[in-house]
PDB file of N, CA and C in Angstrom:
ATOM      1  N   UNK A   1     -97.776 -72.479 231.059  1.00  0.00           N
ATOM      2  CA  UNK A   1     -98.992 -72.379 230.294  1.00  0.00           C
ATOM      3  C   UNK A   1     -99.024 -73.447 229.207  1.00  0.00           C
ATOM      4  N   UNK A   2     -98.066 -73.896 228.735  1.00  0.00           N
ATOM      5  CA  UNK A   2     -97.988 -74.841 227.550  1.00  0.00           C
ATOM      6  C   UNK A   2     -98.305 -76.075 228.123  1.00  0.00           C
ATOM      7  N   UNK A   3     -97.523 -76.386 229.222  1.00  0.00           N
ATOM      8  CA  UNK A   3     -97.733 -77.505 229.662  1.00  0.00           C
ATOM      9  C   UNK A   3     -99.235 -77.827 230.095  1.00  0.00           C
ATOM     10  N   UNK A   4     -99.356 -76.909 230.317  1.00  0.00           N
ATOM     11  CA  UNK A   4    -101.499 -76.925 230.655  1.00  0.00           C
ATOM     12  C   UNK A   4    -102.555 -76.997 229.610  1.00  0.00           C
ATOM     13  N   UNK A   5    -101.907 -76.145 228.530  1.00  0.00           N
ATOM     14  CA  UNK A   5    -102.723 -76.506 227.325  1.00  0.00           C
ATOM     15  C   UNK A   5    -102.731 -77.651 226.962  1.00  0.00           C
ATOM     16  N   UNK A   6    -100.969 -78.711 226.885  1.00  0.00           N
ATOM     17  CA  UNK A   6    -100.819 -79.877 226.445  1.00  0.00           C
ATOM     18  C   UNK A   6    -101.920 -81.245 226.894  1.00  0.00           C
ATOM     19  N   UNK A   7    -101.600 -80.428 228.413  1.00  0.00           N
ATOM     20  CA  UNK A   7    -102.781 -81.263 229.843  1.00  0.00           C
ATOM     21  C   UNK A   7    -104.021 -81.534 229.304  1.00  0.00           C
ATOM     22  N   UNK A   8    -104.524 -80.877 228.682  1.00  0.00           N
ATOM     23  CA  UNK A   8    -106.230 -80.297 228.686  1.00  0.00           C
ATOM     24  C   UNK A   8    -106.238 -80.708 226.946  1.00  0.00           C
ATOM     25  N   UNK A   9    -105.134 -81.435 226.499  1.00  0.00           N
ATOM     26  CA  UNK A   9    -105.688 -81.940 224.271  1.00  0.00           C
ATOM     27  C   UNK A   9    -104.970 -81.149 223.568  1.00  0.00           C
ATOM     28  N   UNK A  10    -104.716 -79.407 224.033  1.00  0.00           N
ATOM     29  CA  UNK A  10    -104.569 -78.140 223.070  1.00  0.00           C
ATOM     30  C   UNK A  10    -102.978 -78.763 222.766  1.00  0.00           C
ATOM     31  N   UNK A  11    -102.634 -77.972 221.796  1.00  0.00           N
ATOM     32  CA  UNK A  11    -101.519 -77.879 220.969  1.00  0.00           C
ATOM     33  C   UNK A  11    -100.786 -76.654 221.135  1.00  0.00           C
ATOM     34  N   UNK A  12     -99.749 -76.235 222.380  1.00  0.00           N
ATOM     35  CA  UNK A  12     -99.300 -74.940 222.579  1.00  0.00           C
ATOM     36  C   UNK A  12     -98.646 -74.193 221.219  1.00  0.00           C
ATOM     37  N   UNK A  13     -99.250 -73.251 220.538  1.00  0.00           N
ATOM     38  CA  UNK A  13     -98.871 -72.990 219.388  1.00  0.00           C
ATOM     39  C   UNK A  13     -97.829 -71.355 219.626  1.00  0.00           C
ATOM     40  N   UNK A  14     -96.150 -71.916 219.846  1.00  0.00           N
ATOM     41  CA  UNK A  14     -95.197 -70.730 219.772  1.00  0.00           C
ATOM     42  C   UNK A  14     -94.111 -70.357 218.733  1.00  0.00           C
ATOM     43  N   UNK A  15     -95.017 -70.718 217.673  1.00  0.00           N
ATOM     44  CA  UNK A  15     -94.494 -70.359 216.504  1.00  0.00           C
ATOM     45  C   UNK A  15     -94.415 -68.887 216.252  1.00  0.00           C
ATOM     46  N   UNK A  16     -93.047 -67.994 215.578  1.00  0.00           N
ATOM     47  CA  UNK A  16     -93.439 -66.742 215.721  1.00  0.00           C
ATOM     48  C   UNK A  16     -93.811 -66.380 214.640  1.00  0.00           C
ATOM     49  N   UNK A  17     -93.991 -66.732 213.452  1.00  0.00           N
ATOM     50  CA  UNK A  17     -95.416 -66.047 212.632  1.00  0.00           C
ATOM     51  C   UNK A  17     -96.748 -66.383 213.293  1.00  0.00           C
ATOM     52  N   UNK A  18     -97.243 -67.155 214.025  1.00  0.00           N
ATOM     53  CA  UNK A  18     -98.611 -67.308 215.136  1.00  0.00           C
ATOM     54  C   UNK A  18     -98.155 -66.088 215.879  1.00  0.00           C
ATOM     55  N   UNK A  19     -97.031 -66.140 217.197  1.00  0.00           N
ATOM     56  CA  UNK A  19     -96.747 -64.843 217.590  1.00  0.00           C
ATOM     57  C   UNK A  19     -97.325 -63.634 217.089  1.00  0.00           C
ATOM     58  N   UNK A  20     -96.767 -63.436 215.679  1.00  0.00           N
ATOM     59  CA  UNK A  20     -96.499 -62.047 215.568  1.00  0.00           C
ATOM     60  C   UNK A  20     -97.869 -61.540 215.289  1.00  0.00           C
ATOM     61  N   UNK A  21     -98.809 -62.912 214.435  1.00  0.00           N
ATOM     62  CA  UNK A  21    -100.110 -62.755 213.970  1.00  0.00           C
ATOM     63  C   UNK A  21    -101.123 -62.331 215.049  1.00  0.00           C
ATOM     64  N   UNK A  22    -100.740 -62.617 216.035  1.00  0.00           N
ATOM     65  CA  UNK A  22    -102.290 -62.282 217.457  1.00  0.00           C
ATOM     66  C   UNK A  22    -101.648 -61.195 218.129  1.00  0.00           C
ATOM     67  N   UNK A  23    -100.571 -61.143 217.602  1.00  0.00           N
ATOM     68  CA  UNK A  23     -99.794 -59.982 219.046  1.00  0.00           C
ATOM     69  C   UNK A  23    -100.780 -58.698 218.724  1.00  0.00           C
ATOM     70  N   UNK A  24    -101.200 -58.094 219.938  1.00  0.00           N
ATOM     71  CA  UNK A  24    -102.118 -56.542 219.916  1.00  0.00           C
ATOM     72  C   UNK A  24    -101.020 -55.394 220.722  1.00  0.00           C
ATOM     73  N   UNK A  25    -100.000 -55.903 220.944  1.00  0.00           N
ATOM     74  CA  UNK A  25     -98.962 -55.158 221.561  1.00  0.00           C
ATOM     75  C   UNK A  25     -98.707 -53.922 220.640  1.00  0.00           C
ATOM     76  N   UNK A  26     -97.968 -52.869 221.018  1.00  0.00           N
ATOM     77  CA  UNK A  26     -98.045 -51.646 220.463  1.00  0.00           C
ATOM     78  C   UNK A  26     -96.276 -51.841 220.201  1.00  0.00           C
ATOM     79  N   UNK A  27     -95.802 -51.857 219.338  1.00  0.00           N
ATOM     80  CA  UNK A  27     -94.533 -51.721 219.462  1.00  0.00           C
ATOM     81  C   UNK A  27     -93.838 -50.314 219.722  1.00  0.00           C
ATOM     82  N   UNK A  28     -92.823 -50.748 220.424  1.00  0.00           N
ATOM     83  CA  UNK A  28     -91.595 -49.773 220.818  1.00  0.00           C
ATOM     84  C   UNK A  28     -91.727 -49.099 219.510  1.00  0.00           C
ATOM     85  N   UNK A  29     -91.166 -47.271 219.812  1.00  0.00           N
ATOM     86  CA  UNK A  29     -90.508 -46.777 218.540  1.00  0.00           C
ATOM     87  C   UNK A  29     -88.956 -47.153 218.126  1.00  0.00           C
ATOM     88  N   UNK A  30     -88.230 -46.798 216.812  1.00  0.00           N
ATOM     89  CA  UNK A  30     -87.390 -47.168 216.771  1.00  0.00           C
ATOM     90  C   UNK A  30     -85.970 -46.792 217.249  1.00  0.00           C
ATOM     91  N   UNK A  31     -84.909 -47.025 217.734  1.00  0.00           N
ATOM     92  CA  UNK A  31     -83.841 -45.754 218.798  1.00  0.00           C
ATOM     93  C   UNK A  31     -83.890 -45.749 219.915  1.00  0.00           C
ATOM     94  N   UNK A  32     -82.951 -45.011 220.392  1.00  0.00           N
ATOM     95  CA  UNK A  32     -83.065 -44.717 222.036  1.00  0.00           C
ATOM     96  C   UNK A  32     -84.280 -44.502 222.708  1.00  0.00           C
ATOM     97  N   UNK A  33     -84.668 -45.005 223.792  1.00  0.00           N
ATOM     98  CA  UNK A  33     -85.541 -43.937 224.537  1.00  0.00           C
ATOM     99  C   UNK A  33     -85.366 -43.385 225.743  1.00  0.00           C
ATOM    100  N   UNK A  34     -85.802 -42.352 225.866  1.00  0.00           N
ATOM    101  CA  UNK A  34     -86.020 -41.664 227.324  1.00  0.00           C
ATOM    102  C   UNK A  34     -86.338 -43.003 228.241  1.00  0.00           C
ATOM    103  N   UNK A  35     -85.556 -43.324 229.448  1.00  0.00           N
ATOM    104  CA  UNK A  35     -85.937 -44.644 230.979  1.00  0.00           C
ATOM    105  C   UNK A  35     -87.786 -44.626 231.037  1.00  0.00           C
ATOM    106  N   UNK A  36     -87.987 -42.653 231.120  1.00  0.00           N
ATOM    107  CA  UNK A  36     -89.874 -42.736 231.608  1.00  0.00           C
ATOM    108  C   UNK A  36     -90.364 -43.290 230.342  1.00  0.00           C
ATOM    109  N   UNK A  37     -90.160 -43.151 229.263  1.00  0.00           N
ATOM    110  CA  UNK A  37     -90.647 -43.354 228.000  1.00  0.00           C
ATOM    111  C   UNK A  37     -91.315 -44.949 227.745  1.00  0.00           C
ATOM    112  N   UNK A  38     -89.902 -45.193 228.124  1.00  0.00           N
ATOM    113  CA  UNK A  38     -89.804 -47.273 227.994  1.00  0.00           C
ATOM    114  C   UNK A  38     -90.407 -47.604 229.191  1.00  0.00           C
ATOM    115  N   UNK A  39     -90.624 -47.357 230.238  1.00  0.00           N
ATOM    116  CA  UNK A  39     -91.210 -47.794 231.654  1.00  0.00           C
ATOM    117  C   UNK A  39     -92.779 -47.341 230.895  1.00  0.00           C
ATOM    118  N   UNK A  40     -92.861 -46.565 230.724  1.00  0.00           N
ATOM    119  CA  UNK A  40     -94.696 -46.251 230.286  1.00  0.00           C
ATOM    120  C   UNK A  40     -95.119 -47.421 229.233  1.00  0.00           C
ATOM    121  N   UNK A  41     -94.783 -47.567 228.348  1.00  0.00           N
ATOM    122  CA  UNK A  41     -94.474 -48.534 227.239  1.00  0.00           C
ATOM    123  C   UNK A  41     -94.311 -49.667 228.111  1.00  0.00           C
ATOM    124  N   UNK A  42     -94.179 -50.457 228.976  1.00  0.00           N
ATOM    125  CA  UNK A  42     -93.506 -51.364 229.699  1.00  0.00           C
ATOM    126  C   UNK A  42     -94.963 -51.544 230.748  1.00  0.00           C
ATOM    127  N   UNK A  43     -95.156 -50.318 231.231  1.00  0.00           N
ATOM    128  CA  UNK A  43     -96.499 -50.514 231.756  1.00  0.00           C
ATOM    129  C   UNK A  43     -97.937 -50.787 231.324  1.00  0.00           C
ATOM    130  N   UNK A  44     -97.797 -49.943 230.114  1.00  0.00           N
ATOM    131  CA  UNK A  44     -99.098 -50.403 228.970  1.00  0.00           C
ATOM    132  C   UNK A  44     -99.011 -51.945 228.286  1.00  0.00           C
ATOM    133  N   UNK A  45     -97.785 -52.347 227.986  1.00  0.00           N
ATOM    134  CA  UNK A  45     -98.304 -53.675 227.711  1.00  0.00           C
ATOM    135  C   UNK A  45     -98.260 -54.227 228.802  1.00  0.00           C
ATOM    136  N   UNK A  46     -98.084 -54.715 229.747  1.00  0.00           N
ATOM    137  CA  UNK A  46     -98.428 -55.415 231.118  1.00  0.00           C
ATOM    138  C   UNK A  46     -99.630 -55.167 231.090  1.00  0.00           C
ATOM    139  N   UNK A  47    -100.370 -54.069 231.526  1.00  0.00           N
ATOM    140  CA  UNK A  47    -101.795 -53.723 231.886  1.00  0.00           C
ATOM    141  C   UNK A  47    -102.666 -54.307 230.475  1.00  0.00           C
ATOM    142  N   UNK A  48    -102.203 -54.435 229.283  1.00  0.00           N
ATOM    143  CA  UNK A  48    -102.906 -54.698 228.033  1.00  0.00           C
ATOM    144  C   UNK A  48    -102.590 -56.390 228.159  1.00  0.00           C
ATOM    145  N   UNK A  49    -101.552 -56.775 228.840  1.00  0.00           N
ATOM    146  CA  UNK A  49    -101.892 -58.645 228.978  1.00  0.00           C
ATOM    147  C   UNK A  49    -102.392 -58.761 230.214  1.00  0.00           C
ATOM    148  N   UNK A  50    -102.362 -58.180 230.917  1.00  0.00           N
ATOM    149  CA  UNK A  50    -103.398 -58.194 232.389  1.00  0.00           C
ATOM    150  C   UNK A  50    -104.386 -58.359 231.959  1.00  0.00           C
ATOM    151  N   UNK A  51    -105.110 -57.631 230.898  1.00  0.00           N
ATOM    152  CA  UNK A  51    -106.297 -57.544 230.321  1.00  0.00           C
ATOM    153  C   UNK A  51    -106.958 -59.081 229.982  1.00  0.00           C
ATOM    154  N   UNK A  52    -105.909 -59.306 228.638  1.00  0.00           N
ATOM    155  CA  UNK A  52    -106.267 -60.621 228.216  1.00  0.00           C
ATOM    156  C   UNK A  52    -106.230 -61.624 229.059  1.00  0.00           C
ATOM    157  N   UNK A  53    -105.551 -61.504 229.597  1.00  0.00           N
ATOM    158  CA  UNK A  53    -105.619 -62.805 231.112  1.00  0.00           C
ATOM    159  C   UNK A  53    -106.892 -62.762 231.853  1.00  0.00           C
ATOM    160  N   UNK A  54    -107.077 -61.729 232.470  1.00  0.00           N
ATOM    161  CA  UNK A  54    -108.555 -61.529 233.076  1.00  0.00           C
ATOM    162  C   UNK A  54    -109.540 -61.654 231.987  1.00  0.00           C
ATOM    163  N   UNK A  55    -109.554 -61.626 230.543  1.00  0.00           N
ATOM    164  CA  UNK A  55    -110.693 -62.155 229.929  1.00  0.00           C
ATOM    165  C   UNK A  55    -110.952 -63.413 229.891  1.00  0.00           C
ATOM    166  N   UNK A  56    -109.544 -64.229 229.989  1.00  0.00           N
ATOM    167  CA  UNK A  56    -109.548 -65.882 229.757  1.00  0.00           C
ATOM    168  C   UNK A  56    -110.202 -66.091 231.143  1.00  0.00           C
ATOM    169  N   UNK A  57    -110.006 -65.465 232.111  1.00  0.00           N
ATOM    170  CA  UNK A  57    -110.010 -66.037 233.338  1.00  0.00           C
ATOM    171  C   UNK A  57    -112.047 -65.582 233.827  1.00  0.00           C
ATOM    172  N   UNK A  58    -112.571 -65.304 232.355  1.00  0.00           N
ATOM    173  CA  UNK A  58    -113.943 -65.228 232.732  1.00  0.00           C
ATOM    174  C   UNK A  58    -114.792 -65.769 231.853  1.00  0.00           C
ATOM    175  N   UNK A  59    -114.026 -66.790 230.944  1.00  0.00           N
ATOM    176  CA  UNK A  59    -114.855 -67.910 230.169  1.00  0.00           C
ATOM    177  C   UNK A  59    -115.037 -68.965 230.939  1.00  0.00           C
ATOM    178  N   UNK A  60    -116.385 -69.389 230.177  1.00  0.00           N
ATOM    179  CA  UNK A  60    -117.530 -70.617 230.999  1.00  0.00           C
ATOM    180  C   UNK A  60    -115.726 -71.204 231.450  1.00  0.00           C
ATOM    181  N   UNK A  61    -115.304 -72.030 230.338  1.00  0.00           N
ATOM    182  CA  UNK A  61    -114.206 -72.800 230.046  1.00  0.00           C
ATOM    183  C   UNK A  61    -113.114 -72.735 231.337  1.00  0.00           C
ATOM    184  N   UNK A  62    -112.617 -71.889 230.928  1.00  0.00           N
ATOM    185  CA  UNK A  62    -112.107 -71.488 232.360  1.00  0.00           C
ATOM    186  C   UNK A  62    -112.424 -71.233 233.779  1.00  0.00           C
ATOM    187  N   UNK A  63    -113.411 -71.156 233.815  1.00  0.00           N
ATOM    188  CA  UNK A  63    -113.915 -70.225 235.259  1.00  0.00           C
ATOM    189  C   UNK A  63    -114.410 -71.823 235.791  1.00  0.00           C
ATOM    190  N   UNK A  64    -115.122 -72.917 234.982  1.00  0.00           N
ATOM    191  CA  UNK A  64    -114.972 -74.239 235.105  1.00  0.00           C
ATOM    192  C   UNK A  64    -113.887 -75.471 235.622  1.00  0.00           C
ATOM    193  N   UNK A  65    -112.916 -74.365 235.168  1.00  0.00           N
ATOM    194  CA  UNK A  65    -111.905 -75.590 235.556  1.00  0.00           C
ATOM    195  C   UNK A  65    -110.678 -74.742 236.418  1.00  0.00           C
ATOM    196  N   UNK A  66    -110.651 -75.414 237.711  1.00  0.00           N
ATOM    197  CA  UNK A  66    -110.113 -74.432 239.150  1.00  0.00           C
ATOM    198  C   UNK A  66    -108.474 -75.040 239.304  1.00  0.00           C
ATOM    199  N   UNK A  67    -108.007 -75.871 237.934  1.00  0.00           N
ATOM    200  CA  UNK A  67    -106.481 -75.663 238.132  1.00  0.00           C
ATOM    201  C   UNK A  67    -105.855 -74.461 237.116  1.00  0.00           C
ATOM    202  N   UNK A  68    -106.753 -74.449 235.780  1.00  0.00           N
ATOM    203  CA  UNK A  68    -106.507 -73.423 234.924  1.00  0.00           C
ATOM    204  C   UNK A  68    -106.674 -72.263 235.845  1.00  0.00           C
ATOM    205  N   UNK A  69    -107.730 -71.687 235.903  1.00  0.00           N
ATOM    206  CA  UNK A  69    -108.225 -71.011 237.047  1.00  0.00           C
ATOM    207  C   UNK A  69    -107.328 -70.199 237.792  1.00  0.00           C
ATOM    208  N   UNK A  70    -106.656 -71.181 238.755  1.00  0.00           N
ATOM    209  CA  UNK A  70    -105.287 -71.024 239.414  1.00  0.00           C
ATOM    210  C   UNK A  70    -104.498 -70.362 239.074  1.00  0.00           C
ATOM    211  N   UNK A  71    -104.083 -70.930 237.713  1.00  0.00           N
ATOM    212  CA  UNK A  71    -102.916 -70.832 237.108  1.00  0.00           C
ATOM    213  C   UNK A  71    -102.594 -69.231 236.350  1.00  0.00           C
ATOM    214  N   UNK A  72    -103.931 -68.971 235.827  1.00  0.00           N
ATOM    215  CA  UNK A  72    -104.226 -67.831 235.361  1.00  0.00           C
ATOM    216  C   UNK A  72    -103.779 -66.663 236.183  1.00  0.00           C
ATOM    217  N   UNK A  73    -104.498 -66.534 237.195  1.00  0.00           N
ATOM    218  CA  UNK A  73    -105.191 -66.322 238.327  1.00  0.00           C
ATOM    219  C   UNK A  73    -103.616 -65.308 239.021  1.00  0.00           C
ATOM    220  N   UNK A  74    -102.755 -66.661 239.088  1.00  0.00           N
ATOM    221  CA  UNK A  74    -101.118 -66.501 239.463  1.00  0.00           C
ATOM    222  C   UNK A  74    -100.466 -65.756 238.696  1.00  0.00           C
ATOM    223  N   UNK A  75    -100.710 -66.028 237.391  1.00  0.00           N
ATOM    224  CA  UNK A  75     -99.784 -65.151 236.017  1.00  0.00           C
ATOM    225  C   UNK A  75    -100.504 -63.746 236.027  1.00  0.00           C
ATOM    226  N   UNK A  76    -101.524 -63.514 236.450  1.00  0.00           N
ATOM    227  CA  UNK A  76    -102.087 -62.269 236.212  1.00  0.00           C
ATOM    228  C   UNK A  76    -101.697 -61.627 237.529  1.00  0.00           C
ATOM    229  N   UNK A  77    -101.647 -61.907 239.081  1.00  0.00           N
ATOM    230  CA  UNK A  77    -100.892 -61.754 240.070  1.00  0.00           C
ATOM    231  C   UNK A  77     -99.737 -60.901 239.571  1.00  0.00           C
ATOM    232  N   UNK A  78     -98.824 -62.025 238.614  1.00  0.00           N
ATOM    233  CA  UNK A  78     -97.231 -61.857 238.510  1.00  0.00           C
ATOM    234  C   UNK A  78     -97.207 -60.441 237.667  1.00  0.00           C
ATOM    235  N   UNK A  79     -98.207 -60.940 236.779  1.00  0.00           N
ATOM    236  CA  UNK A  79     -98.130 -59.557 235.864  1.00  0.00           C
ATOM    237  C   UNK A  79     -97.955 -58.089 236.429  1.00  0.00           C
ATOM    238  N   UNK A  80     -99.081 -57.991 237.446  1.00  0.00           N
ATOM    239  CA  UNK A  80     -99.375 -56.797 237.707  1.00  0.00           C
ATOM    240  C   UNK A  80     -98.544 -56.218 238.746  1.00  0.00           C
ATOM    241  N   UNK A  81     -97.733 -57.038 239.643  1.00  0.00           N
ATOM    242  CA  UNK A  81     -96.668 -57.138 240.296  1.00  0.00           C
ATOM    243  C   UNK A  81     -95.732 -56.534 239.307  1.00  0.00           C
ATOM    244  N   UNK A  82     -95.422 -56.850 238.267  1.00  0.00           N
ATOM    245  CA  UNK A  82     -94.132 -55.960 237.317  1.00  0.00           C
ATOM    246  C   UNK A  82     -94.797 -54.711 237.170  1.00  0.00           C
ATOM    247  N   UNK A  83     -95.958 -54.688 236.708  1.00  0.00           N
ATOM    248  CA  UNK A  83     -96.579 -53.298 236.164  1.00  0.00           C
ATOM    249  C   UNK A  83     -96.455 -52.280 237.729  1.00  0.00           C
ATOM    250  N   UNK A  84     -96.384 -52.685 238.698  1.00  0.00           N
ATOM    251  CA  UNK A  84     -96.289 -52.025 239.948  1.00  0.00           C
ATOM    252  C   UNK A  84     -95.201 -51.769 240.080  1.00  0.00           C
ATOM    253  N   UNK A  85     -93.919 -52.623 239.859  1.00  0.00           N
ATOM    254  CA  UNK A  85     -92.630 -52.146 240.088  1.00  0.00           C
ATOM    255  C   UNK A  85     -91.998 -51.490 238.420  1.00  0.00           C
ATOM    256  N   UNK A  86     -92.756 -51.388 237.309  1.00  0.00           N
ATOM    257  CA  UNK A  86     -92.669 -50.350 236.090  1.00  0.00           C
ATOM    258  C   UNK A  86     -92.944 -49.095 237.027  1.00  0.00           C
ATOM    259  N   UNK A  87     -93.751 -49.324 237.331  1.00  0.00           N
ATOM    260  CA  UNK A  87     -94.527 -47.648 237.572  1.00  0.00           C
ATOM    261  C   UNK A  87     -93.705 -47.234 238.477  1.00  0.00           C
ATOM    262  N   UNK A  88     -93.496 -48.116 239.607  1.00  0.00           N
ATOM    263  CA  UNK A  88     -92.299 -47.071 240.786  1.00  0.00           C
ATOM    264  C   UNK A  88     -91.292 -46.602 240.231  1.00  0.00           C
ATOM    265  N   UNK A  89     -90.547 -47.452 239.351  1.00  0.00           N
ATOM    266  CA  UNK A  89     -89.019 -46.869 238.894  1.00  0.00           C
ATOM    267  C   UNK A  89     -89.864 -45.333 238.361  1.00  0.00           C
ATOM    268  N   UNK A  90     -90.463 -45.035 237.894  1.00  0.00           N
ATOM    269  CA  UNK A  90     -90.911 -43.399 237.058  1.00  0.00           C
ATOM    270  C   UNK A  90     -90.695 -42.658 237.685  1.00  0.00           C
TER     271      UNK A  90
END
């Protein structure tokens, strides 16, 4: 993904105060958890960046340009592929 932003002018920004600032992720509680606990947790954020991916992947911007497109397209694939094998281990 960086390398594509770089492609296209953008400035891949993975700084972790940027990180921590956009993250909408729900954090873990603190301690052990129950395996179903962390797999649910494990599945909700997957399905919550599935999300954001499929929003990028329906701007003019994007939906315009069919290597981004692709690329998206693949990572959101990959994503939901983990969120499928989260959910079986349960």
């Amino acid at each position: 993904m960086a390398e594509r932003i770089a492609a296209l002018g953008g400035w891949p920004d993975a700084c972790s105060e940027t990180l921590s600032e956009r993250n909408t992720l729900e954090s873990l509680p603190f301690g052990e958890l129950p395996t179903s606990q962390a797999l649910t947790a494990v599945e909700a954020g997957l399905e919550r960046v599935a999300a954001v991916v499929t929003s990028w992947l329906a701007t003019p911007s994007v939906s315009q340009d069919p290597v981004t497109a692709d690329l998206l397209t693949s990572l959101c694939r990959d994503i939901m592929t983990r969120k499928w094998l989260a959910r079986a281990q349960q």
